[in-house]
N, C-alpha and C. Protein backbone atom coordinates (compact mmCIF):
# COMPACT_ATOMS: atom_id res chain seq x y z
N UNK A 1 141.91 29.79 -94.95
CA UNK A 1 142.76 29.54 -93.81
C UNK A 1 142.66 30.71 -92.83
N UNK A 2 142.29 30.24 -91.32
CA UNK A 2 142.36 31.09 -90.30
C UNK A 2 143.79 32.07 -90.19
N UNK A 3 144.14 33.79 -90.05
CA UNK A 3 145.05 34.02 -89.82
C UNK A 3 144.90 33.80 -88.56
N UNK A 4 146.36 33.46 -87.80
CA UNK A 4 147.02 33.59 -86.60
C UNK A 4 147.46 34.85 -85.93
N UNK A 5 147.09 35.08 -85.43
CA UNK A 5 147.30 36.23 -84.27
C UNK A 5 147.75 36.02 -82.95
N UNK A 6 149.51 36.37 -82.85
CA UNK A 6 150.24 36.08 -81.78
C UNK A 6 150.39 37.37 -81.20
N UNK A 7 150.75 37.86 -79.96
CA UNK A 7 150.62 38.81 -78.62
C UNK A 7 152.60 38.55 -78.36
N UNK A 8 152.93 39.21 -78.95
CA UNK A 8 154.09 38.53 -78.40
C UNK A 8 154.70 39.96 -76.88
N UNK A 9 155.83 39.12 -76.39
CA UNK A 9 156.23 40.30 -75.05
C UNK A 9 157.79 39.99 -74.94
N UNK A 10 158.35 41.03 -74.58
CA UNK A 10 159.62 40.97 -74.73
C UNK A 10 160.56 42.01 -73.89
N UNK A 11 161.13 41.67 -72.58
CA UNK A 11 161.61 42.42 -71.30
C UNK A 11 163.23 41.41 -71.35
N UNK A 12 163.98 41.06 -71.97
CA UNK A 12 165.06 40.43 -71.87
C UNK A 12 165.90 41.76 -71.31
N UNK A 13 165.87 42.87 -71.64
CA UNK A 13 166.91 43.80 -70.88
C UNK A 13 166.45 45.09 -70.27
N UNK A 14 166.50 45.90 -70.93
CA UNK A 14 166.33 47.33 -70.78
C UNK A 14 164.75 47.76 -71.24
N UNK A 15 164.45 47.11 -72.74
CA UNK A 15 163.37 47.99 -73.43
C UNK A 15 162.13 46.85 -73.12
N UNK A 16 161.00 47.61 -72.98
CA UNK A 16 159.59 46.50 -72.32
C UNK A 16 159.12 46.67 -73.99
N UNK A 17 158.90 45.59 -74.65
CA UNK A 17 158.37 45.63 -76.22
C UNK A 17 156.97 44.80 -75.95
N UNK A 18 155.89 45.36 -76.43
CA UNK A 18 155.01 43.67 -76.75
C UNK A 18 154.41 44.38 -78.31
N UNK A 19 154.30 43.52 -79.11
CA UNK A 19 154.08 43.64 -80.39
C UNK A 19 152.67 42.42 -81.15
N UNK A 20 151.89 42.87 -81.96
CA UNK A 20 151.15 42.15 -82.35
C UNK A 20 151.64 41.46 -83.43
N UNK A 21 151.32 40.19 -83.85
CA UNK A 21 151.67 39.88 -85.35
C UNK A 21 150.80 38.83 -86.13
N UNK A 22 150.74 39.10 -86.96
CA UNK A 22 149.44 38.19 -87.70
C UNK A 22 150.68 37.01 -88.99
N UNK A 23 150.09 36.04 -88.34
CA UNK A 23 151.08 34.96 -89.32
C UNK A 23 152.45 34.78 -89.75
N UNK A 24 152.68 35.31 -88.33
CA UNK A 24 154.32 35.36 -88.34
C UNK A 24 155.55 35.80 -88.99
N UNK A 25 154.62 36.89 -89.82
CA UNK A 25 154.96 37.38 -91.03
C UNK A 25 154.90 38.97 -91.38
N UNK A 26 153.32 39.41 -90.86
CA UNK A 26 153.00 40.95 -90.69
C UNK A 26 153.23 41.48 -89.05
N UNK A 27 153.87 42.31 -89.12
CA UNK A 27 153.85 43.06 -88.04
C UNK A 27 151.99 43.81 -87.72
N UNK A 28 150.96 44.19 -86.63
CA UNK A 28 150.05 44.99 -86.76
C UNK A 28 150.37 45.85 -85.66
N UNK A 29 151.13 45.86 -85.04
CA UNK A 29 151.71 47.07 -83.85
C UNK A 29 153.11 46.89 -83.25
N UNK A 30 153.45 47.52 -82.53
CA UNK A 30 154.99 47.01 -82.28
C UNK A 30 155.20 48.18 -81.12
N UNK A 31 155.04 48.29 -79.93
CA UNK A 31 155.44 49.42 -78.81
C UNK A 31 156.78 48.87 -78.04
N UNK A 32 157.29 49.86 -78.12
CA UNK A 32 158.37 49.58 -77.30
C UNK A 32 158.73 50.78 -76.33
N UNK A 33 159.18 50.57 -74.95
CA UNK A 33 159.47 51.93 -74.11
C UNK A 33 160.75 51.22 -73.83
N UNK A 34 161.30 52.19 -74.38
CA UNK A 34 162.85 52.36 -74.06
C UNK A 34 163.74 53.16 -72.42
N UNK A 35 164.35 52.84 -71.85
CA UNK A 35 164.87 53.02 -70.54
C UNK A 35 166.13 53.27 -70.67
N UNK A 36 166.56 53.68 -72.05
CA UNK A 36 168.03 54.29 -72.23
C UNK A 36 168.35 55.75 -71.40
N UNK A 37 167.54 56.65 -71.22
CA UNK A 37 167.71 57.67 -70.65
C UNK A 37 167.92 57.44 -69.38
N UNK A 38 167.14 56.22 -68.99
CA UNK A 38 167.31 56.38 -67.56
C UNK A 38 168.59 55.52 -66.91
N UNK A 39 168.81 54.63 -67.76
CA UNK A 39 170.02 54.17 -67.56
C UNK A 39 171.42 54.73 -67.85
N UNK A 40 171.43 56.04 -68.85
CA UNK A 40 172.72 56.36 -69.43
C UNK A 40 173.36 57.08 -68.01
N UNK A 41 172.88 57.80 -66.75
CA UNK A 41 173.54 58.27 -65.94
C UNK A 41 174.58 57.26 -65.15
N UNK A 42 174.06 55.96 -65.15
CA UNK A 42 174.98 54.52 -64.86
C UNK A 42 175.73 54.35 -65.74
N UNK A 43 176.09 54.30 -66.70
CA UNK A 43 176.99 53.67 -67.81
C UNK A 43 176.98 52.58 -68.65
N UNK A 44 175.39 52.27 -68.63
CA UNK A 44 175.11 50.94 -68.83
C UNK A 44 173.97 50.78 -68.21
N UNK A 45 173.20 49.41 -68.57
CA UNK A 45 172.29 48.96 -67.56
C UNK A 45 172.00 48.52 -66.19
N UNK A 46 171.12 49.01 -65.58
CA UNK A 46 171.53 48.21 -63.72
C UNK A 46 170.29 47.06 -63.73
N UNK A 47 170.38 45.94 -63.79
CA UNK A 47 169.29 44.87 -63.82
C UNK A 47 168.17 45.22 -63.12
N UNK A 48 168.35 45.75 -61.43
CA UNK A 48 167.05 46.12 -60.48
C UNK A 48 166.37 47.31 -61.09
N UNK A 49 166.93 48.30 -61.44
CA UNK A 49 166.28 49.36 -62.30
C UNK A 49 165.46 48.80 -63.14
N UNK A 50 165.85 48.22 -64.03
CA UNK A 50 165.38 47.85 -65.45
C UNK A 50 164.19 46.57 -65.43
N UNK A 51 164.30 46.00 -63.89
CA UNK A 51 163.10 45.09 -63.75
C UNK A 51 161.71 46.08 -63.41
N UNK A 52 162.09 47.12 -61.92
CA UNK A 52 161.25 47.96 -61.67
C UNK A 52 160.51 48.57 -63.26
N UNK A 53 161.22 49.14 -63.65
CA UNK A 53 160.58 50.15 -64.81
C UNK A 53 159.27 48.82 -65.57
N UNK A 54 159.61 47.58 -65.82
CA UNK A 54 159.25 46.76 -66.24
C UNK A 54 157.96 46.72 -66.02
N UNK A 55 158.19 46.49 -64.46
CA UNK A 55 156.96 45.90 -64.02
C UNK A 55 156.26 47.70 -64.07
N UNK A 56 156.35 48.63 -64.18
CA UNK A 56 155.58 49.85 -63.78
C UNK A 56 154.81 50.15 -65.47
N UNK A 57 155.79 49.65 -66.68
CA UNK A 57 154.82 50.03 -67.53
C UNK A 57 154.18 48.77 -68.28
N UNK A 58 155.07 47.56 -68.58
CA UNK A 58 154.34 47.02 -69.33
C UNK A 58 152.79 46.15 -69.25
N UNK A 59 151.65 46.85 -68.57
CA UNK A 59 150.52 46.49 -69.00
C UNK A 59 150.00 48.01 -69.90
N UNK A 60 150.47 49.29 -69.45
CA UNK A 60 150.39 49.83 -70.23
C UNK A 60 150.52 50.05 -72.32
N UNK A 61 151.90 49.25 -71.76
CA UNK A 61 152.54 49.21 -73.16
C UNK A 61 151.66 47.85 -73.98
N UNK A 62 151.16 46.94 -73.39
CA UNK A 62 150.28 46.01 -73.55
C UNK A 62 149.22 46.18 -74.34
N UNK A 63 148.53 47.07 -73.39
CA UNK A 63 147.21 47.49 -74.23
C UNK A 63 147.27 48.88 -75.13
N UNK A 64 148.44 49.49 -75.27
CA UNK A 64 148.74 50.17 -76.68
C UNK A 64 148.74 49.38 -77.90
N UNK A 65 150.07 48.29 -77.39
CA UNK A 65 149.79 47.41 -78.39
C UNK A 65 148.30 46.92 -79.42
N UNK A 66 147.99 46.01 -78.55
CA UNK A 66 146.57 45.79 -79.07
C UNK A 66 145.41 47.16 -79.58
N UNK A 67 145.79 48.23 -78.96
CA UNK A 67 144.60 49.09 -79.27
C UNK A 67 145.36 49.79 -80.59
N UNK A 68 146.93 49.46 -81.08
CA UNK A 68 147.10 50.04 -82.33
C UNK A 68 146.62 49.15 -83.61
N UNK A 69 146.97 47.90 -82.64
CA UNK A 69 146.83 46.58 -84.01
C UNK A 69 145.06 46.73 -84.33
N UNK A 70 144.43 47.40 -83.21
CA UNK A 70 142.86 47.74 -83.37
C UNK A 70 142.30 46.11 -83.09
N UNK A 71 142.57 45.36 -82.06
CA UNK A 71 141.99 44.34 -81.66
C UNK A 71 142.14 44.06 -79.73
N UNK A 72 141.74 43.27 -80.09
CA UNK A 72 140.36 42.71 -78.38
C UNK A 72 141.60 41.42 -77.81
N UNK A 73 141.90 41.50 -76.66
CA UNK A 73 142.65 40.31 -75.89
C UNK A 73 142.31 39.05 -76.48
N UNK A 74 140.80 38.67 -77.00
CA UNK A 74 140.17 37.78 -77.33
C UNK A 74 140.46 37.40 -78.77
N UNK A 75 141.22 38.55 -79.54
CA UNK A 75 141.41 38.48 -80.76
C UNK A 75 142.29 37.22 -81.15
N UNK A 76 143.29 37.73 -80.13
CA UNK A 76 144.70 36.80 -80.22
C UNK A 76 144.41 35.41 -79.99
N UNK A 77 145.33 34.46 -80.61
CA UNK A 77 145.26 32.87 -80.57
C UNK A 77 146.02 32.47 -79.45
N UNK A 78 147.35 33.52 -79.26
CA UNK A 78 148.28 33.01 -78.25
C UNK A 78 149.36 33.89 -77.57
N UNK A 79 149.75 33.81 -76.54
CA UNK A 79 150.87 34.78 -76.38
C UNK A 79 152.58 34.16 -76.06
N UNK A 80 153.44 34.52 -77.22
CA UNK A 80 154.62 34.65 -76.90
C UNK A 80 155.32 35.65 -76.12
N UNK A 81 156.50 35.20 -74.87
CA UNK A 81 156.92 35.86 -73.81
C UNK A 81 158.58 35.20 -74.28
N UNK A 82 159.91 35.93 -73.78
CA UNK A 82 160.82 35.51 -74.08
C UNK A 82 161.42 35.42 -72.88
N UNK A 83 161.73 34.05 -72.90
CA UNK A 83 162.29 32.93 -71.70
C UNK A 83 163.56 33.29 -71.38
N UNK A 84 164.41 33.76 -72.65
CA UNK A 84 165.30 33.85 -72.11
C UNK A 84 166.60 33.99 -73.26
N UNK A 85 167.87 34.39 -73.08
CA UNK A 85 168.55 34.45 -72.18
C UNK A 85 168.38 35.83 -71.94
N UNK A 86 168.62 36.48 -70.80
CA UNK A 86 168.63 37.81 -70.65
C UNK A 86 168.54 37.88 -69.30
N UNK A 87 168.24 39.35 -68.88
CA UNK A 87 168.97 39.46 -67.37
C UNK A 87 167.35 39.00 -66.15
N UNK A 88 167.71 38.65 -65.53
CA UNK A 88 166.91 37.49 -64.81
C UNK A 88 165.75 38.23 -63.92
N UNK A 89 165.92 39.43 -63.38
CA UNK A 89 164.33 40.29 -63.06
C UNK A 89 163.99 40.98 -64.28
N UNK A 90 164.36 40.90 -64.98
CA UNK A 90 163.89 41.54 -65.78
C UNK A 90 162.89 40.41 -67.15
N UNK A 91 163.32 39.41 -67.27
CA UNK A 91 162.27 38.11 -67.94
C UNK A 91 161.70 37.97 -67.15
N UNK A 92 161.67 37.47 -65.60
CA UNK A 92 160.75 37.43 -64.52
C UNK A 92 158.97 38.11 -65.07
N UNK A 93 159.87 39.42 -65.13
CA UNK A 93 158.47 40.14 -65.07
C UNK A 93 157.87 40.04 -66.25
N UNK A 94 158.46 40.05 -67.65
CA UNK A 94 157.70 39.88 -68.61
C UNK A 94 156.64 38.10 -68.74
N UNK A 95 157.95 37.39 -68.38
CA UNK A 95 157.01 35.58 -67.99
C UNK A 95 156.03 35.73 -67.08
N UNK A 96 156.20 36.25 -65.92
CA UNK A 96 154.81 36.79 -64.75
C UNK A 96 153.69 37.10 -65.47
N UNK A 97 153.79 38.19 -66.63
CA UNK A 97 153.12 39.10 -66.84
C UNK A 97 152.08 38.13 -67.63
N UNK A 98 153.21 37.60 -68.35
CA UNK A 98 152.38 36.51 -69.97
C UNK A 98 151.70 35.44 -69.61
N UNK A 99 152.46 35.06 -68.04
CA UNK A 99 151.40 33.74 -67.59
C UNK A 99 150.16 34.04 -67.01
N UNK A 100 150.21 35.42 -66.27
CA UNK A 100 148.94 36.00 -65.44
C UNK A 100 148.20 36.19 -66.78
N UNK A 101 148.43 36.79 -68.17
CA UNK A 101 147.49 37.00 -69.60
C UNK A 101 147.23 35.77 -69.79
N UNK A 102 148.16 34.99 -69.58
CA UNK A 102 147.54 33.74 -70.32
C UNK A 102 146.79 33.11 -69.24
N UNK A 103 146.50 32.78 -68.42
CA UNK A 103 145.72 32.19 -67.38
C UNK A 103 144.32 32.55 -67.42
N UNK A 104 144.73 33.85 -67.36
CA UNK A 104 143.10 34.98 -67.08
C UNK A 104 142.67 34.97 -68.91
N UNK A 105 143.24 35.02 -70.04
CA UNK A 105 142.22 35.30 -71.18
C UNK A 105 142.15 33.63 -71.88
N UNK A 106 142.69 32.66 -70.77
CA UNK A 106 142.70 31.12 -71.68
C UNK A 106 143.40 31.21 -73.44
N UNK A 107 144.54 31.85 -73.44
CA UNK A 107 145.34 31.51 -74.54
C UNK A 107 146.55 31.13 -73.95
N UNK A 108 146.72 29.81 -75.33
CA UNK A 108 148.12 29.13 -75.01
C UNK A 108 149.41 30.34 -74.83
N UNK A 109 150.64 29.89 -73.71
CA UNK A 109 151.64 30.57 -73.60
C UNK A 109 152.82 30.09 -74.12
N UNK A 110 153.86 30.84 -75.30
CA UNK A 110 154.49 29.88 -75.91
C UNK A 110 155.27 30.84 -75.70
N UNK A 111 156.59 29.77 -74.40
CA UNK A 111 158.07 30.77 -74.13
C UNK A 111 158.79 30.71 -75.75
N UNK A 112 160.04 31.74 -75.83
CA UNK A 112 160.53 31.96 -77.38
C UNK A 112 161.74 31.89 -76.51
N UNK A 113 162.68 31.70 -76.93
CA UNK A 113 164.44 32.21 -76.97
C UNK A 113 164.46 33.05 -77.26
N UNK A 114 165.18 33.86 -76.82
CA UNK A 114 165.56 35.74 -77.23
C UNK A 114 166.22 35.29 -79.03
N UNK A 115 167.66 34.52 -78.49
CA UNK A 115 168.35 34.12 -80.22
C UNK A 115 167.47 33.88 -81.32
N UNK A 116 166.72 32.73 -80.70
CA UNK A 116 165.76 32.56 -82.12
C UNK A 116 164.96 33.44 -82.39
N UNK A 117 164.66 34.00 -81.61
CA UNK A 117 163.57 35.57 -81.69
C UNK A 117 164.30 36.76 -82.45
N UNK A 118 165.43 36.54 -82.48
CA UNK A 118 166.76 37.60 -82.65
C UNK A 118 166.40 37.09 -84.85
N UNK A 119 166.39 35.75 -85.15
CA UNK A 119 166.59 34.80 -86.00
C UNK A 119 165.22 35.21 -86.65
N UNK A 120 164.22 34.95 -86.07
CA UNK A 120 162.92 34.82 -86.47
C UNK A 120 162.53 36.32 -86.81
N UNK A 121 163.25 37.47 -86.18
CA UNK A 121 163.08 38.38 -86.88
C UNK A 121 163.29 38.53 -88.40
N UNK A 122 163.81 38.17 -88.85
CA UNK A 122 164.48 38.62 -90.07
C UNK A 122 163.09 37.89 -91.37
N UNK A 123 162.44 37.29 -90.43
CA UNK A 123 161.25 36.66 -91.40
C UNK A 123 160.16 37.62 -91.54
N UNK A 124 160.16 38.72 -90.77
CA UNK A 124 159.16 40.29 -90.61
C UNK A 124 159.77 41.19 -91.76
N UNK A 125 161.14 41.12 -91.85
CA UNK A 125 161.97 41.85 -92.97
C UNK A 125 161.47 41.31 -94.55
N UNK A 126 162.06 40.02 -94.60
CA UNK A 126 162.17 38.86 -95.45
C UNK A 126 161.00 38.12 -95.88
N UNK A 127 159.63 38.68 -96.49
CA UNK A 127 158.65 37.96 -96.68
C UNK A 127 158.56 36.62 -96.84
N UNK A 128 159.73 36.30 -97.44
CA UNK A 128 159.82 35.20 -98.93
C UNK A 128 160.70 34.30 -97.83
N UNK A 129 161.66 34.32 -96.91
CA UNK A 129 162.82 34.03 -96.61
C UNK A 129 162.41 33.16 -96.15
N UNK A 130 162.99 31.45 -96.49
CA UNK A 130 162.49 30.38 -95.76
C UNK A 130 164.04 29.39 -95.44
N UNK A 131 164.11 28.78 -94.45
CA UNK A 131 165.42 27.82 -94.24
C UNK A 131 165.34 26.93 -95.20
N UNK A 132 166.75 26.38 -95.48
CA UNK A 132 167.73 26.71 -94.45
C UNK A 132 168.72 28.04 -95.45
N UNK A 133 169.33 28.95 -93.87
CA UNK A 133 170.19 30.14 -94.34
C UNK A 133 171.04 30.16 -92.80
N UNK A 134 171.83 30.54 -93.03
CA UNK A 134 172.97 31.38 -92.01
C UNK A 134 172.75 32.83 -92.05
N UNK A 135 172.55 32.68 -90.37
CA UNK A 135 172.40 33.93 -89.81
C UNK A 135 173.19 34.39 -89.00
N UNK A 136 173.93 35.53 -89.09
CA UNK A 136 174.70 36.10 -87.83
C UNK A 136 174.00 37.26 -86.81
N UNK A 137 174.24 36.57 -85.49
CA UNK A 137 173.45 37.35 -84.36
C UNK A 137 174.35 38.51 -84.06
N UNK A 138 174.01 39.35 -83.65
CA UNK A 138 174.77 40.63 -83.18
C UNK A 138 174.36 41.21 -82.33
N UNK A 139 174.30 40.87 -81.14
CA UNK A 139 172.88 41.83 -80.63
C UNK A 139 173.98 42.36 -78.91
N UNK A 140 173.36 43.04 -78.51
CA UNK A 140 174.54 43.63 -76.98
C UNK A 140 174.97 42.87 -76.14
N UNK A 141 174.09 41.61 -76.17
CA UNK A 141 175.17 40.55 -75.25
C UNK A 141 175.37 39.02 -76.02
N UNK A 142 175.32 39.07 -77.13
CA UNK A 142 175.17 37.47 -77.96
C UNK A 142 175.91 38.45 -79.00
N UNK A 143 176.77 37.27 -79.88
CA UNK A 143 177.52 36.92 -80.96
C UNK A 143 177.30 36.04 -81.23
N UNK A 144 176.68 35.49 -82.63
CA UNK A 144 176.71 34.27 -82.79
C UNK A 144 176.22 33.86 -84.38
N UNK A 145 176.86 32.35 -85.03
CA UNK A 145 177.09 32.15 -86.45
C UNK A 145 176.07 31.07 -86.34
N UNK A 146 175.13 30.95 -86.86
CA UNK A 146 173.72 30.36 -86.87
C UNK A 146 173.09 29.75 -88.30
N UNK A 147 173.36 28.08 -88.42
CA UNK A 147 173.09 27.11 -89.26
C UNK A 147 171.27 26.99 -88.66
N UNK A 148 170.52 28.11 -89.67
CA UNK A 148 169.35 27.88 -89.78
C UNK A 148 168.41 26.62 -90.77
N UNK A 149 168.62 25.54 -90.08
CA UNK A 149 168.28 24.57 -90.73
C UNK A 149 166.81 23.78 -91.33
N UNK A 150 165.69 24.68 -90.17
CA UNK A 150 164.60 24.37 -90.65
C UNK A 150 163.80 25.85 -89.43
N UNK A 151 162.83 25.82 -89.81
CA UNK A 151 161.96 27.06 -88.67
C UNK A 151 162.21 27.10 -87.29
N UNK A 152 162.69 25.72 -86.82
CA UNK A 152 162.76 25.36 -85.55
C UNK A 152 163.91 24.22 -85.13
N UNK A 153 164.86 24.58 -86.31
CA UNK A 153 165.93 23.84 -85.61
C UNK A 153 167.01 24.56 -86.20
N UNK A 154 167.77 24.43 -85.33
CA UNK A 154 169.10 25.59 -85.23
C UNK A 154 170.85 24.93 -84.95
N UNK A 155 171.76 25.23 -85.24
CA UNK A 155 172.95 24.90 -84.91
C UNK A 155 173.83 26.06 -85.20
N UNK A 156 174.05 26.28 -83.79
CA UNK A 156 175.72 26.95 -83.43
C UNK A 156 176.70 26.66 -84.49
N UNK A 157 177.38 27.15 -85.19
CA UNK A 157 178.69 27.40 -85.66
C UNK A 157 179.53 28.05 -85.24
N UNK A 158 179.26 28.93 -83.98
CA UNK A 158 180.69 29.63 -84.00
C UNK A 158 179.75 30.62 -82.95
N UNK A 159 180.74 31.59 -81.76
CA UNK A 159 180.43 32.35 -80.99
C UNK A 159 181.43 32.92 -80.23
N UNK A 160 181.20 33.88 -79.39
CA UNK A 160 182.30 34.44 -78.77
C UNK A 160 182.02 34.03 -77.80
N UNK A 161 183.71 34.02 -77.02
CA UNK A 161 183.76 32.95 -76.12
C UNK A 161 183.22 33.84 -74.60
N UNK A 162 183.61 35.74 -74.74
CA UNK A 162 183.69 36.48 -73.53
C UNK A 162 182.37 37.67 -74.26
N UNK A 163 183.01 38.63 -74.28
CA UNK A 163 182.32 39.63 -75.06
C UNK A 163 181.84 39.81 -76.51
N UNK A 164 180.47 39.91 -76.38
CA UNK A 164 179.85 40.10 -77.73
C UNK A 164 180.28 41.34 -78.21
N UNK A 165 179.88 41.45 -79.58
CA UNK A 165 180.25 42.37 -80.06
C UNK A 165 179.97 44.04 -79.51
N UNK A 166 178.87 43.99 -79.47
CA UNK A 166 177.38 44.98 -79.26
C UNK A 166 178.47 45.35 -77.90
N UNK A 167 178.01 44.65 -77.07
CA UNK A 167 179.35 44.76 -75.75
C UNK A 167 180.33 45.35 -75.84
N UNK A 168 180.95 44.98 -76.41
CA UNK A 168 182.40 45.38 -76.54
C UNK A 168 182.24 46.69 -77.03
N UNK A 169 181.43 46.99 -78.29
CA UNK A 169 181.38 48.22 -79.05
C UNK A 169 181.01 49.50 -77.80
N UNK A 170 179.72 49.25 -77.02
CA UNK A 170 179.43 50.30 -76.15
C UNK A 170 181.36 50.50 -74.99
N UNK A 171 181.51 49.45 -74.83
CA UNK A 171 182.47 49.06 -73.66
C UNK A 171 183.58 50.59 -74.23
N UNK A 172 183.64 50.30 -75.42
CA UNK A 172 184.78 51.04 -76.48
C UNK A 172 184.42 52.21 -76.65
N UNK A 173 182.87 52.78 -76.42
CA UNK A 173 182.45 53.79 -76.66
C UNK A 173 182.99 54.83 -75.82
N UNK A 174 182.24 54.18 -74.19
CA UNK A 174 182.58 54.64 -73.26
C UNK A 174 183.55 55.02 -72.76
N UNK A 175 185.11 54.29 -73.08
CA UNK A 175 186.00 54.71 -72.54
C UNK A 175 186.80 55.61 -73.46
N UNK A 176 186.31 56.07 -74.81
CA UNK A 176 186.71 57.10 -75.93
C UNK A 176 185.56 58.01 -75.88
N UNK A 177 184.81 58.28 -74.76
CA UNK A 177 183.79 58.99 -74.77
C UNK A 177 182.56 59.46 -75.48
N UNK A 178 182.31 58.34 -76.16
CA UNK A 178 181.14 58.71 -77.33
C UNK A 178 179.45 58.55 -76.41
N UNK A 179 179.17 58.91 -76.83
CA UNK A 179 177.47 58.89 -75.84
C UNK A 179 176.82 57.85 -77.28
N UNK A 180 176.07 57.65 -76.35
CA UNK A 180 175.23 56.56 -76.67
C UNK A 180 173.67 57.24 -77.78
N UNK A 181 174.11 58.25 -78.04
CA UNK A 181 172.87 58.72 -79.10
C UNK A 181 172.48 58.14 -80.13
N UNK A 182 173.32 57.19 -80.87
CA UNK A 182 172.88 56.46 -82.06
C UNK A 182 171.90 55.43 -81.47
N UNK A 183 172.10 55.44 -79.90
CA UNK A 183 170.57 54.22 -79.56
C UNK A 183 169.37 54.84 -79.63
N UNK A 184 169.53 56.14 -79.90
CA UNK A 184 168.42 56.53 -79.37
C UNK A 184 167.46 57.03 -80.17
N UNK A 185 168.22 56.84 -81.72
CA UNK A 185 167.80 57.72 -82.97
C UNK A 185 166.39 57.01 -83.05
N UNK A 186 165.28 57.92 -83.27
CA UNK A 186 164.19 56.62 -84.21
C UNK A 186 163.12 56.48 -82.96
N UNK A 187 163.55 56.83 -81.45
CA UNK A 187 162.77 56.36 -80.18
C UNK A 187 162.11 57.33 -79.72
């Protein structure tokens, strides 16, 4: 059996990620440039910032990717880009980016959901881990109780109606003055 080799890209907020992965299962690179520094003088993220930075590195961060996973544009079968939800110049540029790759190297372009992407992580952790399971999302702007019912089908159980958690937690940080260094551990 052919392995699969997906290109995936990922600009939903702040951090420009594109990561290689072979069978949906092994990670072979994973870059991410983080824009926490440049955002912590705001208090938070500013969307126009965080599109600019976008568009300035990720072809860079692109071809790190691939040159860690030690393969050729041509290698890949396909590229995943995340549609969405997230702040709106800032997917712009990563979907721009994935349709101009995908146009110019003729591989299929397969948009992802950030959530299920959020979901589908846990199968990079979880060798073995197959649906159906309940998953809880946590992430800085989603909360959410997740009836994983098959690879590709999903049901809501439960969510917050205003502020996610992740949200709320920085929101709480900020006004008890804690800095934001635990984002930064590891980067």
């Amino acid at each position: 059996m052919k392995d699969i080799i997906i290109l995936g890209i990922e600009t939903s907020c702040d951090e420009t990620s594109v990561a290689v992965v072979k069978n949906g299962r092994e990670v072979l690179s994973n870059i991410i440039n983080s824009q926490i520094k440049i955002h912590e003088e705001f208090g938070g993220v500013v969307p126009e910032i965080a599109s600019r930075c976008h568009v300035e590195i990720i072809n860079q961060i692109m071809k790190k990717a691939l040159s860690e996973a030690n393969i050729k544009i041509g290698d890949i079968d396909a590229i995943a880009v995340t549609e969405g939800p997230g702040l709106v110049g800032a997917l712009l540029v990563g979907i721009s980016y994935a349709k101009g790759l995908s146009f110019s190297s003729g591989k299929e372009l397969i948009p992802v959901n950030h959530l299920e992407g959020h979901i589908a992580g846990n199968y990079l952790t979880h060798k073995d881990l197959k649906p159906p399971f309940l998953c809880l999302i946590i992430s800085g702007g989603h909360t959410h109780l997740v009836n994983v019912k098959d690879y590709n089908e999903f049901e809501v159980l439960g969510r917050t109606r205003d502020d996610a958690v992740g949200e709320a937690f920085d929101k709480v940080a900020r006004v008890v003055g804690l800095r934001l260094s635990w984002r930064t551990k590891g980067k």
